[in-house]
PDB file of N, CA and C in Angstrom:
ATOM      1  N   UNK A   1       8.773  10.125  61.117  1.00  0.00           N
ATOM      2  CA  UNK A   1       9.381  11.383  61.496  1.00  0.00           C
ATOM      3  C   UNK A   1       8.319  12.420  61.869  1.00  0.00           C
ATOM      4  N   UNK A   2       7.269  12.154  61.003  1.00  0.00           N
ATOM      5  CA  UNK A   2       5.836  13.151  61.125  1.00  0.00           C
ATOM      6  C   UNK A   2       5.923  13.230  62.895  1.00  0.00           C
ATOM      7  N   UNK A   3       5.185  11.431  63.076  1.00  0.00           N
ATOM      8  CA  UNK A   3       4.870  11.473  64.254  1.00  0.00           C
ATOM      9  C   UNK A   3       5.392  11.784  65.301  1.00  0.00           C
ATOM     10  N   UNK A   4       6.741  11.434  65.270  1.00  0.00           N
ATOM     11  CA  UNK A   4       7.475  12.056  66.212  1.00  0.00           C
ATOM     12  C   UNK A   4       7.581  13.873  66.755  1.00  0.00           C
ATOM     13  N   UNK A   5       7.982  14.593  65.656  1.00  0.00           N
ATOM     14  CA  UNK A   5       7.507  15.937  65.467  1.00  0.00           C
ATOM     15  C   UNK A   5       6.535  16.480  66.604  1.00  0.00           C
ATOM     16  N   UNK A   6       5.184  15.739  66.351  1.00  0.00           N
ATOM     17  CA  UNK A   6       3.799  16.041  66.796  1.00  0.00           C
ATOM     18  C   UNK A   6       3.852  15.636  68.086  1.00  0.00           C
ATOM     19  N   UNK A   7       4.592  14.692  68.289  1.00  0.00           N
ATOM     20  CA  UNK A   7       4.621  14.220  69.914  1.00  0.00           C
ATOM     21  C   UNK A   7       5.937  15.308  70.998  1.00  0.00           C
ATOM     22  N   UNK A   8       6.690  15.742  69.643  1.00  0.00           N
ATOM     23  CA  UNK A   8       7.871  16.427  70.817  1.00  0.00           C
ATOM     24  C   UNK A   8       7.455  17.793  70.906  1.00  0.00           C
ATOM     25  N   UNK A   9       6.761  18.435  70.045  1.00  0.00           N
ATOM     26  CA  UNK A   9       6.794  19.957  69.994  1.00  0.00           C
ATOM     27  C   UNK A   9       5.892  20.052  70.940  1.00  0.00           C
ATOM     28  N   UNK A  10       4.391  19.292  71.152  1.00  0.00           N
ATOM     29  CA  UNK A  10       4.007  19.468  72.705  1.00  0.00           C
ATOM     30  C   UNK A  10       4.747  19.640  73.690  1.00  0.00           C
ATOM     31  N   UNK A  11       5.177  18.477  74.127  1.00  0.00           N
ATOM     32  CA  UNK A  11       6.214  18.633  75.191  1.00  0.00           C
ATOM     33  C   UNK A  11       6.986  19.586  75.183  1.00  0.00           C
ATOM     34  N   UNK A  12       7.855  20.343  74.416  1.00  0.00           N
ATOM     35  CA  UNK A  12       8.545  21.199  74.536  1.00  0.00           C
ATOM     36  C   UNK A  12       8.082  22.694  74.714  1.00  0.00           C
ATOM     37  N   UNK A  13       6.932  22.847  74.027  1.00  0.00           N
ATOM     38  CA  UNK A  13       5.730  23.919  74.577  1.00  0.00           C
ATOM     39  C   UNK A  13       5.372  23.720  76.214  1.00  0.00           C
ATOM     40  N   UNK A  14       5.323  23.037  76.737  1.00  0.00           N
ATOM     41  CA  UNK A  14       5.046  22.671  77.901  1.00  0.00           C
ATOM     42  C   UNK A  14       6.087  22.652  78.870  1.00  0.00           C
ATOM     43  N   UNK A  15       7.433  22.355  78.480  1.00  0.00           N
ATOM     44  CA  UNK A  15       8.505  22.161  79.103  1.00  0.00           C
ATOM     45  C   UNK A  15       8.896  23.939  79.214  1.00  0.00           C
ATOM     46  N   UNK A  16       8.750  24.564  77.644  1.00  0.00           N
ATOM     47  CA  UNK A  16       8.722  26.358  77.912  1.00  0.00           C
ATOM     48  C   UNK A  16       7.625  26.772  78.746  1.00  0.00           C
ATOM     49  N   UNK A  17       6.543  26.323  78.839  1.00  0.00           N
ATOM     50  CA  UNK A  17       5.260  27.229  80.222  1.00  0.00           C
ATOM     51  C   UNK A  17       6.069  27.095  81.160  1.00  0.00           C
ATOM     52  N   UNK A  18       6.216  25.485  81.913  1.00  0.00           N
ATOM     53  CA  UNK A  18       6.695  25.257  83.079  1.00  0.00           C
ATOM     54  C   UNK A  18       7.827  26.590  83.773  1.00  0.00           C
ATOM     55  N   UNK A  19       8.578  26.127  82.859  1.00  0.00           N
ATOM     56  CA  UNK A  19       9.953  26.951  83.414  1.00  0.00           C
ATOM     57  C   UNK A  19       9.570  28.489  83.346  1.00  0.00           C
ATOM     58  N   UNK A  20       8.639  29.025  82.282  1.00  0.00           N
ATOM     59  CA  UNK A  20       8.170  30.447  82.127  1.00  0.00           C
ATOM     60  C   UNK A  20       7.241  30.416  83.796  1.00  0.00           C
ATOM     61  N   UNK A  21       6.516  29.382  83.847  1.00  0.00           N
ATOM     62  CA  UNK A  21       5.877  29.617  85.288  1.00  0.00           C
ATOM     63  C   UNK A  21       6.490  29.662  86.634  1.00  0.00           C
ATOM     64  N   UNK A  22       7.581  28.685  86.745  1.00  0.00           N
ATOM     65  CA  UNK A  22       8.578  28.821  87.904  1.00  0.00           C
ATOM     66  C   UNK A  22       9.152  30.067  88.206  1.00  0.00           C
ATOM     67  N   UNK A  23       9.460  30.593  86.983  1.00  0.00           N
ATOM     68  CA  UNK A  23       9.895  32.133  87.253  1.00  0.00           C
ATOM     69  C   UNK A  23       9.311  33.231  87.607  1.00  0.00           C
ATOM     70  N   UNK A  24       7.651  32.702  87.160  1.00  0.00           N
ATOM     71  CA  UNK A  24       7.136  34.112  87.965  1.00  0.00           C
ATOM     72  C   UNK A  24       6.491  33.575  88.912  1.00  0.00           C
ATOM     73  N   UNK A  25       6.660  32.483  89.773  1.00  0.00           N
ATOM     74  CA  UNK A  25       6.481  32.020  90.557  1.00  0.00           C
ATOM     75  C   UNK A  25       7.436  32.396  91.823  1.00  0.00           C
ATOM     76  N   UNK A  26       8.476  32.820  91.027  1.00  0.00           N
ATOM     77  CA  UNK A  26       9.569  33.665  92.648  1.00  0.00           C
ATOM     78  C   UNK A  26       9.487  35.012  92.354  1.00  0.00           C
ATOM     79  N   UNK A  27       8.656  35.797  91.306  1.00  0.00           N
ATOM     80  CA  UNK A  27       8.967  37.231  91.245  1.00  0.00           C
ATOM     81  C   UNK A  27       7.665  37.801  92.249  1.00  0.00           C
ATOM     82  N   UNK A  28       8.155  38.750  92.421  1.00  0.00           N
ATOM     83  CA  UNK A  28       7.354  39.591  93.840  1.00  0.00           C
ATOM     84  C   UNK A  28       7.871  40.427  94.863  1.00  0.00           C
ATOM     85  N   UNK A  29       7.594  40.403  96.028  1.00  0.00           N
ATOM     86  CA  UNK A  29       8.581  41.169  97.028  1.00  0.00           C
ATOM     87  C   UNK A  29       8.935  40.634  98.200  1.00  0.00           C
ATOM     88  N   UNK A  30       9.723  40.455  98.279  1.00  0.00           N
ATOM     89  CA  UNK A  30      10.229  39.705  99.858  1.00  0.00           C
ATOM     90  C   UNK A  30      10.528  40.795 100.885  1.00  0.00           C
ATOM     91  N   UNK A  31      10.775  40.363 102.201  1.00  0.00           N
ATOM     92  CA  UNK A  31      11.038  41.203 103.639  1.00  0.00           C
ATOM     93  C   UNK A  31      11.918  40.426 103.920  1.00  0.00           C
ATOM     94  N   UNK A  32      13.008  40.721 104.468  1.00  0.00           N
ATOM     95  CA  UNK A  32      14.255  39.882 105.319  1.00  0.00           C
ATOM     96  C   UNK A  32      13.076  39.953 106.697  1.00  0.00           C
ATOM     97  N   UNK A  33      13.887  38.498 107.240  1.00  0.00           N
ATOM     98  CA  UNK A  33      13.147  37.832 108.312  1.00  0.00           C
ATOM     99  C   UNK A  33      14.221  37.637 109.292  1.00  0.00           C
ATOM    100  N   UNK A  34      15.404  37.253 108.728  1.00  0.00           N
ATOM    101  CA  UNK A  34      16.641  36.738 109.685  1.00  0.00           C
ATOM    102  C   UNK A  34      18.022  36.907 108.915  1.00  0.00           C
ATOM    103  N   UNK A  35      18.672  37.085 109.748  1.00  0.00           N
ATOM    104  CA  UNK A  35      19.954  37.331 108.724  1.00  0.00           C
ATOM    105  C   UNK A  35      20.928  36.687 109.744  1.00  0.00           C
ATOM    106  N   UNK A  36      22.103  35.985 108.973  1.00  0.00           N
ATOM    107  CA  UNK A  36      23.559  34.992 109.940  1.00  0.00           C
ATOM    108  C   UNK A  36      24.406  35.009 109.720  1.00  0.00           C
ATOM    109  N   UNK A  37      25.585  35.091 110.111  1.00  0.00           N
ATOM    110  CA  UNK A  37      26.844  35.165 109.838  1.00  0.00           C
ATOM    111  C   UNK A  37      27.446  34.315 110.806  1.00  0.00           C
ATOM    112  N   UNK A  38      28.630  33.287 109.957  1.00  0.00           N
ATOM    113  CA  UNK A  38      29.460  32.408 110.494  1.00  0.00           C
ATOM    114  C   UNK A  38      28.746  31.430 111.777  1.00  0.00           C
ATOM    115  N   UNK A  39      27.521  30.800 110.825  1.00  0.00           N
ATOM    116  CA  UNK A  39      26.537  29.862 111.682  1.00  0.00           C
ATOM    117  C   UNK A  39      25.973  30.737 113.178  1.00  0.00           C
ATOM    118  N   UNK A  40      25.492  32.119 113.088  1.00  0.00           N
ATOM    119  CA  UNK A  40      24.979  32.256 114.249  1.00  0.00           C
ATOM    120  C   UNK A  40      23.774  33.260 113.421  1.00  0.00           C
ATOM    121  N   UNK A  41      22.330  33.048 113.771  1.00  0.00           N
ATOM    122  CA  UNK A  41      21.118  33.267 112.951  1.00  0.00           C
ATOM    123  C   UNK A  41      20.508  34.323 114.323  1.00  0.00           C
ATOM    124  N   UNK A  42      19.763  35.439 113.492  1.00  0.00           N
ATOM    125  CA  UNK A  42      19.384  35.967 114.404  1.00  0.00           C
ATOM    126  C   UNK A  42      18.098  36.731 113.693  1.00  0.00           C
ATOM    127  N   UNK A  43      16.935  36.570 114.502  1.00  0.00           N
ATOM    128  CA  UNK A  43      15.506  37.131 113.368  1.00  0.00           C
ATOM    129  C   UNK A  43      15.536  39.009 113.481  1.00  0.00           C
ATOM    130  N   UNK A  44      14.724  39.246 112.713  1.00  0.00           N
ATOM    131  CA  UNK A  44      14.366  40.701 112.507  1.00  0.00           C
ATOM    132  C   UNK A  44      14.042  41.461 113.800  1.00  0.00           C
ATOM    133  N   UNK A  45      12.936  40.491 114.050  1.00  0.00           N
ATOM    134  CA  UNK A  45      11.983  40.803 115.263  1.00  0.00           C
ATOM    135  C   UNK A  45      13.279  40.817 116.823  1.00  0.00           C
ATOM    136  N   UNK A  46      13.619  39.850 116.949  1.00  0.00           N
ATOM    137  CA  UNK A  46      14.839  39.833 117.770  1.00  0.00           C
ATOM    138  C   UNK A  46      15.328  41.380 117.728  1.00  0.00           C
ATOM    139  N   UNK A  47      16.193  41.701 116.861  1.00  0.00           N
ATOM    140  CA  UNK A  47      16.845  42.826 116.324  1.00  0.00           C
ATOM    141  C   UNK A  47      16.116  44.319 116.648  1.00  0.00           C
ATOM    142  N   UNK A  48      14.861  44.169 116.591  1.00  0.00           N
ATOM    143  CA  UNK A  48      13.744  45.528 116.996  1.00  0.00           C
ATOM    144  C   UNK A  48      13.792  45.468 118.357  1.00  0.00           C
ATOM    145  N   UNK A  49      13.646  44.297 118.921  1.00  0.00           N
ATOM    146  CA  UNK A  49      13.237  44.266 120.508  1.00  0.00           C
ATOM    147  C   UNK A  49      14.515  44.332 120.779  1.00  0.00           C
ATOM    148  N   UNK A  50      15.434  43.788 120.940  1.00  0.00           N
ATOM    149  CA  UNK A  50      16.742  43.926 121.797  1.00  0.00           C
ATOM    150  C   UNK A  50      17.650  44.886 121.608  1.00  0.00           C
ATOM    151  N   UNK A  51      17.997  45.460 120.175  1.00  0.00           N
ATOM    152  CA  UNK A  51      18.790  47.002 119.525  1.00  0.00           C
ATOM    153  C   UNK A  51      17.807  48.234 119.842  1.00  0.00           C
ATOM    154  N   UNK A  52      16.792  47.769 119.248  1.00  0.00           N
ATOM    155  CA  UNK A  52      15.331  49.170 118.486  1.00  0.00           C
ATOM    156  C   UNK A  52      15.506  49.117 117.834  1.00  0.00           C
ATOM    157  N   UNK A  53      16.773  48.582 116.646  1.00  0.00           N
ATOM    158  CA  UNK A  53      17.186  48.857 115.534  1.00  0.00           C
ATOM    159  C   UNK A  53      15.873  47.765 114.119  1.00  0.00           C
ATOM    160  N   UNK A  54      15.414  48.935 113.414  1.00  0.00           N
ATOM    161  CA  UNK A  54      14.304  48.266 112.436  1.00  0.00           C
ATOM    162  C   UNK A  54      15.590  47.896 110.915  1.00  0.00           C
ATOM    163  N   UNK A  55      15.770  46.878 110.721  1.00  0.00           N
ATOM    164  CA  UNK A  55      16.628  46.650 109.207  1.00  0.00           C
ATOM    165  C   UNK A  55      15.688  46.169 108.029  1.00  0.00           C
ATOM    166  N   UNK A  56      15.015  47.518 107.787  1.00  0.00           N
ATOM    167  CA  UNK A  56      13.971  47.055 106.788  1.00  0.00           C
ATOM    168  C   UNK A  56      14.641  47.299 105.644  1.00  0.00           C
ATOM    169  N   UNK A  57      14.567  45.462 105.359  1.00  0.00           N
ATOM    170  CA  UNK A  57      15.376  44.985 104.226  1.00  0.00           C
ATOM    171  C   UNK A  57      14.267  44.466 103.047  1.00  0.00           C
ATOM    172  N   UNK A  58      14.314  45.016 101.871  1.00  0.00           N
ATOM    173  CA  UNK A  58      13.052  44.151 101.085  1.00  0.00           C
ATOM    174  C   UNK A  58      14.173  44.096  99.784  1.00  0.00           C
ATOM    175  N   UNK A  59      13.840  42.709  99.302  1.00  0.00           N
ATOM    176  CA  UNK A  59      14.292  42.157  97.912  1.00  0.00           C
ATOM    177  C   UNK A  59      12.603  42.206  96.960  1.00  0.00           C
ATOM    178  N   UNK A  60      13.048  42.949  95.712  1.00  0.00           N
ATOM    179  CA  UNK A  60      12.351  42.715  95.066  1.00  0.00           C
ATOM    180  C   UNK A  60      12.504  42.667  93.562  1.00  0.00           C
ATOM    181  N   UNK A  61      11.661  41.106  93.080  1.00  0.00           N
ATOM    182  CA  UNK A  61      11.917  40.512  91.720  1.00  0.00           C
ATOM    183  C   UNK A  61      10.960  40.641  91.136  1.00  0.00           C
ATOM    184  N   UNK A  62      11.235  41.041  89.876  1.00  0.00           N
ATOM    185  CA  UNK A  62      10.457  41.924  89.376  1.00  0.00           C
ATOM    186  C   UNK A  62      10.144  40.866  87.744  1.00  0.00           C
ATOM    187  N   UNK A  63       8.986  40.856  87.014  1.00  0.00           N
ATOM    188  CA  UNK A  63       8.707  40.155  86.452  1.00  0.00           C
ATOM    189  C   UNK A  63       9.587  39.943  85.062  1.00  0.00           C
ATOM    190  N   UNK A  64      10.122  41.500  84.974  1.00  0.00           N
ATOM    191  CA  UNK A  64      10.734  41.229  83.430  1.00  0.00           C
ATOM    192  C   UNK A  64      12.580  40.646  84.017  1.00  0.00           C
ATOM    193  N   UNK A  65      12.636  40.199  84.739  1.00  0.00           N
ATOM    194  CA  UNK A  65      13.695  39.809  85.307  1.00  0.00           C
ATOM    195  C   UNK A  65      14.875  40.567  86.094  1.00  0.00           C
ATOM    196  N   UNK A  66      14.146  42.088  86.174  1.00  0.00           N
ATOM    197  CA  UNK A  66      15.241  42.759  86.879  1.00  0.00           C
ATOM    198  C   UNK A  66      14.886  42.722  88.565  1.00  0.00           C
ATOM    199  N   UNK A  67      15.809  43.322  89.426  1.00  0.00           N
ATOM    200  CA  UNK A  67      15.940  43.252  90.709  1.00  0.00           C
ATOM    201  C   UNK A  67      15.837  43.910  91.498  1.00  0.00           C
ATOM    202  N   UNK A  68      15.983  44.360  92.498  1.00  0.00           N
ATOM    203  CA  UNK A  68      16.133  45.840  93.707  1.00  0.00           C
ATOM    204  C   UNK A  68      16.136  45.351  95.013  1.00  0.00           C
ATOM    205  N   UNK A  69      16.599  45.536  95.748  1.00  0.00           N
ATOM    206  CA  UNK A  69      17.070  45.420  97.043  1.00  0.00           C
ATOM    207  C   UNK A  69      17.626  46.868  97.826  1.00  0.00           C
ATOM    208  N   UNK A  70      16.600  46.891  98.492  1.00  0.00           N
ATOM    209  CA  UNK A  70      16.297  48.233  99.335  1.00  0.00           C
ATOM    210  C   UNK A  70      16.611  47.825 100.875  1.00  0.00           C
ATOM    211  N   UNK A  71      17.107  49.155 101.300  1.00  0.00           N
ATOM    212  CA  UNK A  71      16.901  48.930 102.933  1.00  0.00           C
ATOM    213  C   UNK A  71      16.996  50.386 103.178  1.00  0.00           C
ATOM    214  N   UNK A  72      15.553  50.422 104.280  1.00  0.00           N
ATOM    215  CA  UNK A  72      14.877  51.467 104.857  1.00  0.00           C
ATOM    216  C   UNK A  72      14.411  52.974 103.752  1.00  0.00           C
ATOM    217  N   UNK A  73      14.260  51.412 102.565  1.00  0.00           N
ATOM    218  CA  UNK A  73      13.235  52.735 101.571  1.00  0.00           C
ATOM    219  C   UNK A  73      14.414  53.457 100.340  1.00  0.00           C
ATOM    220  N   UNK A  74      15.791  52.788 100.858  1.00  0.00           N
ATOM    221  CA  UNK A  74      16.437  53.520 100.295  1.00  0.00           C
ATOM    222  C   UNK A  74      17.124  52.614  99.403  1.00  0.00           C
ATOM    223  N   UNK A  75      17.220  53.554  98.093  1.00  0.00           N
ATOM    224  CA  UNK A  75      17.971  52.478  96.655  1.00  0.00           C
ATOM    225  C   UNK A  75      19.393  51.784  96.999  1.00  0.00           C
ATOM    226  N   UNK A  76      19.160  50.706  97.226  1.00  0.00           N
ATOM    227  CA  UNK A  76      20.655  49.818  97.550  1.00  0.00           C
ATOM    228  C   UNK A  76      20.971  49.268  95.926  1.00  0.00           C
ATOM    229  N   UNK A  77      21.049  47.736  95.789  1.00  0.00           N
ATOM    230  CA  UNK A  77      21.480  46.462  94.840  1.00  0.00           C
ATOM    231  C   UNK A  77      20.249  46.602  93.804  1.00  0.00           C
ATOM    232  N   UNK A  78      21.067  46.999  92.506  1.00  0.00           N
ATOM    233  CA  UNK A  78      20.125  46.599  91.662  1.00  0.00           C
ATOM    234  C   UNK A  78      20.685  45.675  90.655  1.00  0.00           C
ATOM    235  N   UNK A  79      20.329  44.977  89.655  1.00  0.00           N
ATOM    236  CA  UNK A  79      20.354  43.890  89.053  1.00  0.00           C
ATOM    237  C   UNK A  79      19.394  43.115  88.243  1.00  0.00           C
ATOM    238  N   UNK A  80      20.152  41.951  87.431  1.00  0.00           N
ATOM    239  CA  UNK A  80      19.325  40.824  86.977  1.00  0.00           C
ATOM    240  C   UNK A  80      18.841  39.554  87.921  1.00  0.00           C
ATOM    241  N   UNK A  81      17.962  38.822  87.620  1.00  0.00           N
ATOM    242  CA  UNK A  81      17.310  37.639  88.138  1.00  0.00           C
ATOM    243  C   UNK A  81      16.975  36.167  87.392  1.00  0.00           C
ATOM    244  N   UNK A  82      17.159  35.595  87.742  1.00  0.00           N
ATOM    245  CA  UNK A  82      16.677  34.352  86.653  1.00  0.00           C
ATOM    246  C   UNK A  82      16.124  33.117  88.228  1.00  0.00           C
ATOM    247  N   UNK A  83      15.361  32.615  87.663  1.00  0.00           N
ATOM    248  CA  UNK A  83      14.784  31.130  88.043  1.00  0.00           C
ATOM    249  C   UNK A  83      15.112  29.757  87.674  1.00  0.00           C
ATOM    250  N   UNK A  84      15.697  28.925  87.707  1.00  0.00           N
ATOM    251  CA  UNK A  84      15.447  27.396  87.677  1.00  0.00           C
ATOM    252  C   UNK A  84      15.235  26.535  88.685  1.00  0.00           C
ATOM    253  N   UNK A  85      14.021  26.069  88.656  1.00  0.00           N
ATOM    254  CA  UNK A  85      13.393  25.355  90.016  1.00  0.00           C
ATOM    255  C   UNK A  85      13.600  26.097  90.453  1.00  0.00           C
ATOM    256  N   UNK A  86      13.815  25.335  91.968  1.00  0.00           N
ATOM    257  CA  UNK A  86      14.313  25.695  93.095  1.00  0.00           C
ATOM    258  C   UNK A  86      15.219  27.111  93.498  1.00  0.00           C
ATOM    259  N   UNK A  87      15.811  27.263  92.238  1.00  0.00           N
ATOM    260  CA  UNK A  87      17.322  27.798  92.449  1.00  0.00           C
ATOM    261  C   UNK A  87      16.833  29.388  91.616  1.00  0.00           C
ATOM    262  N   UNK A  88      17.736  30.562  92.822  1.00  0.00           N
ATOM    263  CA  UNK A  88      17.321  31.420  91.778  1.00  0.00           C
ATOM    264  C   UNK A  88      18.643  32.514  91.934  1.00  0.00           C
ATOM    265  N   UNK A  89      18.998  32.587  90.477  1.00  0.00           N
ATOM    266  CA  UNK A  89      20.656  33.553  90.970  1.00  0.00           C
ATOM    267  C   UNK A  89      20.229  35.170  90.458  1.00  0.00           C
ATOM    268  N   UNK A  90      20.869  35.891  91.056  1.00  0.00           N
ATOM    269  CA  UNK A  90      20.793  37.236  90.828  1.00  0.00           C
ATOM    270  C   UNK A  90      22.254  37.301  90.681  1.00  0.00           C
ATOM    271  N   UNK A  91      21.983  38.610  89.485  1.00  0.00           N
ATOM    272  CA  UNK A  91      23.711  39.329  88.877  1.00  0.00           C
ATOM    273  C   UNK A  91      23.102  40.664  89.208  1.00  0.00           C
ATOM    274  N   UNK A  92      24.591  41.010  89.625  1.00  0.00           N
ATOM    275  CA  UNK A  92      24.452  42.575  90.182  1.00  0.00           C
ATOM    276  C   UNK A  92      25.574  43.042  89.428  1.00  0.00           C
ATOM    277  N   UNK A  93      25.992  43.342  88.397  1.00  0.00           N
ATOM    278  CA  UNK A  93      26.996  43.833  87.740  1.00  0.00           C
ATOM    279  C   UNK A  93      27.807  42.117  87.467  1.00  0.00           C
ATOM    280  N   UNK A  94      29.384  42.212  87.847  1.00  0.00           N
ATOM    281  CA  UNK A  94      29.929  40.677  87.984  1.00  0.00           C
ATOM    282  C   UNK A  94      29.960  40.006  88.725  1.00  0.00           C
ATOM    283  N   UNK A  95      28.694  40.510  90.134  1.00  0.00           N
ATOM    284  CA  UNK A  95      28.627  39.596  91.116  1.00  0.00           C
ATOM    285  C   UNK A  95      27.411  38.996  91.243  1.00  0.00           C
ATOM    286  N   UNK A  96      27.672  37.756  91.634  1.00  0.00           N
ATOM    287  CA  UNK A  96      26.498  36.486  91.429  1.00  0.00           C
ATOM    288  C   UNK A  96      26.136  35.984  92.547  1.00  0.00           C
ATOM    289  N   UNK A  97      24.831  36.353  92.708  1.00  0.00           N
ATOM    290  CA  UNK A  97      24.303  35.702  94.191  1.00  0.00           C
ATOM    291  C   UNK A  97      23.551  34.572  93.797  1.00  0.00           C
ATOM    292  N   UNK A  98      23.562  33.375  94.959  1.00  0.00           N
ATOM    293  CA  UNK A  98      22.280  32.328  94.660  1.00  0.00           C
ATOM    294  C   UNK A  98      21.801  32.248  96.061  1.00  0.00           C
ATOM    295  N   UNK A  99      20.298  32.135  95.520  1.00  0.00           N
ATOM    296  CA  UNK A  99      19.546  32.223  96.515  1.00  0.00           C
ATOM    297  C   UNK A  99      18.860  30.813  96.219  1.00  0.00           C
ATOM    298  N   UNK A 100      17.775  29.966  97.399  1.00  0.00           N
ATOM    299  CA  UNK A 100      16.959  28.808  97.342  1.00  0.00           C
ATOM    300  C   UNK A 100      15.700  29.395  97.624  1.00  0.00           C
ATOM    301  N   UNK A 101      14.892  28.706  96.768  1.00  0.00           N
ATOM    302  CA  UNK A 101      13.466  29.372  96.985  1.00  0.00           C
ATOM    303  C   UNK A 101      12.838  27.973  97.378  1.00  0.00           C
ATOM    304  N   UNK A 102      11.866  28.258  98.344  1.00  0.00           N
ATOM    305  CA  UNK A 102      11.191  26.874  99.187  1.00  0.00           C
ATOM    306  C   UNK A 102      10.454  27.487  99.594  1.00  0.00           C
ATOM    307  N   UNK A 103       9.226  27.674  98.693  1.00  0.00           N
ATOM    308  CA  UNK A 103       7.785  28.167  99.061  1.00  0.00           C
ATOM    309  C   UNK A 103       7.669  29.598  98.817  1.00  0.00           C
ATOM    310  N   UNK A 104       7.186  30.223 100.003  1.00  0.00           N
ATOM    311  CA  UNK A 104       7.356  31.445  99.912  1.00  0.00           C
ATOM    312  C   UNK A 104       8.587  32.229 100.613  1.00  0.00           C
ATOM    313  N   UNK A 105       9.716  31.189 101.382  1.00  0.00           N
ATOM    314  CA  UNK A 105      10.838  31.409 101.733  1.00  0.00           C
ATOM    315  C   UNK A 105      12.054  31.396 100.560  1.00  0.00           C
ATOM    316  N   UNK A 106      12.955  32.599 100.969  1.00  0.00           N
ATOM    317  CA  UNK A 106      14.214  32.848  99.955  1.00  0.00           C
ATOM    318  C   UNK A 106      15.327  33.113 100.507  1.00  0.00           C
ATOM    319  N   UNK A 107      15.971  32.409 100.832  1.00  0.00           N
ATOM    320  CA  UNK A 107      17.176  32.047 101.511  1.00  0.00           C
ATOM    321  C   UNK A 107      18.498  32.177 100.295  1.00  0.00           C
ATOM    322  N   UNK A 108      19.174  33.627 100.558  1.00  0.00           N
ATOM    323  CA  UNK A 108      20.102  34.047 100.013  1.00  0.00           C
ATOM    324  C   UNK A 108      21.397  33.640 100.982  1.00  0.00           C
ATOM    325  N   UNK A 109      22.325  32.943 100.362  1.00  0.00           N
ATOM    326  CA  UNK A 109      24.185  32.512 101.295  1.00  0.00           C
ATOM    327  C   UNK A 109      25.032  33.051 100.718  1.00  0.00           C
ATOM    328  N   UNK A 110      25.718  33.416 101.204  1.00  0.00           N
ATOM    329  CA  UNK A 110      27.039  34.589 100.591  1.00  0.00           C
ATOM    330  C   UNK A 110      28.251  34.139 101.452  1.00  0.00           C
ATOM    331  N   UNK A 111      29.569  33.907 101.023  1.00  0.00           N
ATOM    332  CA  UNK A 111      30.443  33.817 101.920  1.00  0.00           C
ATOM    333  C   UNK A 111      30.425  32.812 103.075  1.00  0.00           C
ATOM    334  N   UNK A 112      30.189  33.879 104.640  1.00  0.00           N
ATOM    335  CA  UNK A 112      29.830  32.870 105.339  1.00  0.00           C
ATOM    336  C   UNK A 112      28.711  33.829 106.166  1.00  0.00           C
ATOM    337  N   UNK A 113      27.420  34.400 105.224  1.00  0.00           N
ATOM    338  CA  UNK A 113      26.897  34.974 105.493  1.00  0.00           C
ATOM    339  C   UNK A 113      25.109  34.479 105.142  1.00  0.00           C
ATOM    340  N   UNK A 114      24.286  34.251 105.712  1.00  0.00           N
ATOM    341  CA  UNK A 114      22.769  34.207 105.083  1.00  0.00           C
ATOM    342  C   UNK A 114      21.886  35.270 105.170  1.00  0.00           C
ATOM    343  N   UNK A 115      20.645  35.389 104.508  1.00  0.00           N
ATOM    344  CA  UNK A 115      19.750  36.556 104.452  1.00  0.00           C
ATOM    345  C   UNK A 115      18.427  35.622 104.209  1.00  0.00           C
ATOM    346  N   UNK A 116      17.712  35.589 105.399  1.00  0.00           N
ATOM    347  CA  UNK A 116      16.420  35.081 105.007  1.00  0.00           C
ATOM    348  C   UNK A 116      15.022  35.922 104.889  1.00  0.00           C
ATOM    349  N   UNK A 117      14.988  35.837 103.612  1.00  0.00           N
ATOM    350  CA  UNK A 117      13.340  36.718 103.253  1.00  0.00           C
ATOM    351  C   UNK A 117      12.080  35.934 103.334  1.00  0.00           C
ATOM    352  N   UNK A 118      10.913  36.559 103.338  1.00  0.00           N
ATOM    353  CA  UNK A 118       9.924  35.883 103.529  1.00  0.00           C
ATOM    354  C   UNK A 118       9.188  36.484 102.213  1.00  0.00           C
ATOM    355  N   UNK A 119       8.129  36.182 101.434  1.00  0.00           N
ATOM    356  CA  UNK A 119       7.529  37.178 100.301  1.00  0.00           C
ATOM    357  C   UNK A 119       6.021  37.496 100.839  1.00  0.00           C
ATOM    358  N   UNK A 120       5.969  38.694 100.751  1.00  0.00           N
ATOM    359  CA  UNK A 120       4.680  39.350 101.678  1.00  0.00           C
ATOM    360  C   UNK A 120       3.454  38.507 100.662  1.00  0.00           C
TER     361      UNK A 120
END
């Protein structure tokens, strides 16, 4: 029983870094890059050149797990955050977003809506 003990509580110390590291592995600040609705994608840059219109959109996750989501400087969505792998959901009161994190890309889907950030 000893041995066993000694062999699992490593691992499980390790299994808590990991997942403590994944998480601050997506906290930081993102820029929307592209945003889509009902399968039609359209980038930021697009949006400046063809409107003028600038949609400076920034998500930002913040280490002790809270949230903010600004556009053009101004206080929008605030909230909680959490990490597993890949997967990272934000609560904004009783609403629950999930977003996919793949690198330094964060691809938030809503409805039949996407928001793609990039993290500066």
């Amino acid at each position: 029983m000893r041995s066993v003990k000694r062999h699992i509580l490593p691992l499980l110390a390790a299994l808590a870094l990991m997942l403590s590291l994944t998480a601050c592995g997506a906290a930081g600040t993102y820029e929307l890059k592209s945003m889509g609705i009902n399968g039609v994608t359209i980038d930021v840059k697009d949006i400046k050149d063809t409107l003028g219109i600038d949609p400076d959109v920034t998500l930002k996750l913040k280490q002790g797990g809270g949230f903010s989501m600004k556009s053009d400087g101004e206080s929008g969505l605030e909230g909680t955050w959490k990490a597993s792998g890949k997967d990272v959901a934000l609560d904004y009161y009783s609403v629950k977003l999930y977003a996919a994190l793949d690198g330094r890309t964060l691809t938030l889907e809503y409805d039949s809506g996407k928001l793609v950030f990039r993290k500066k």
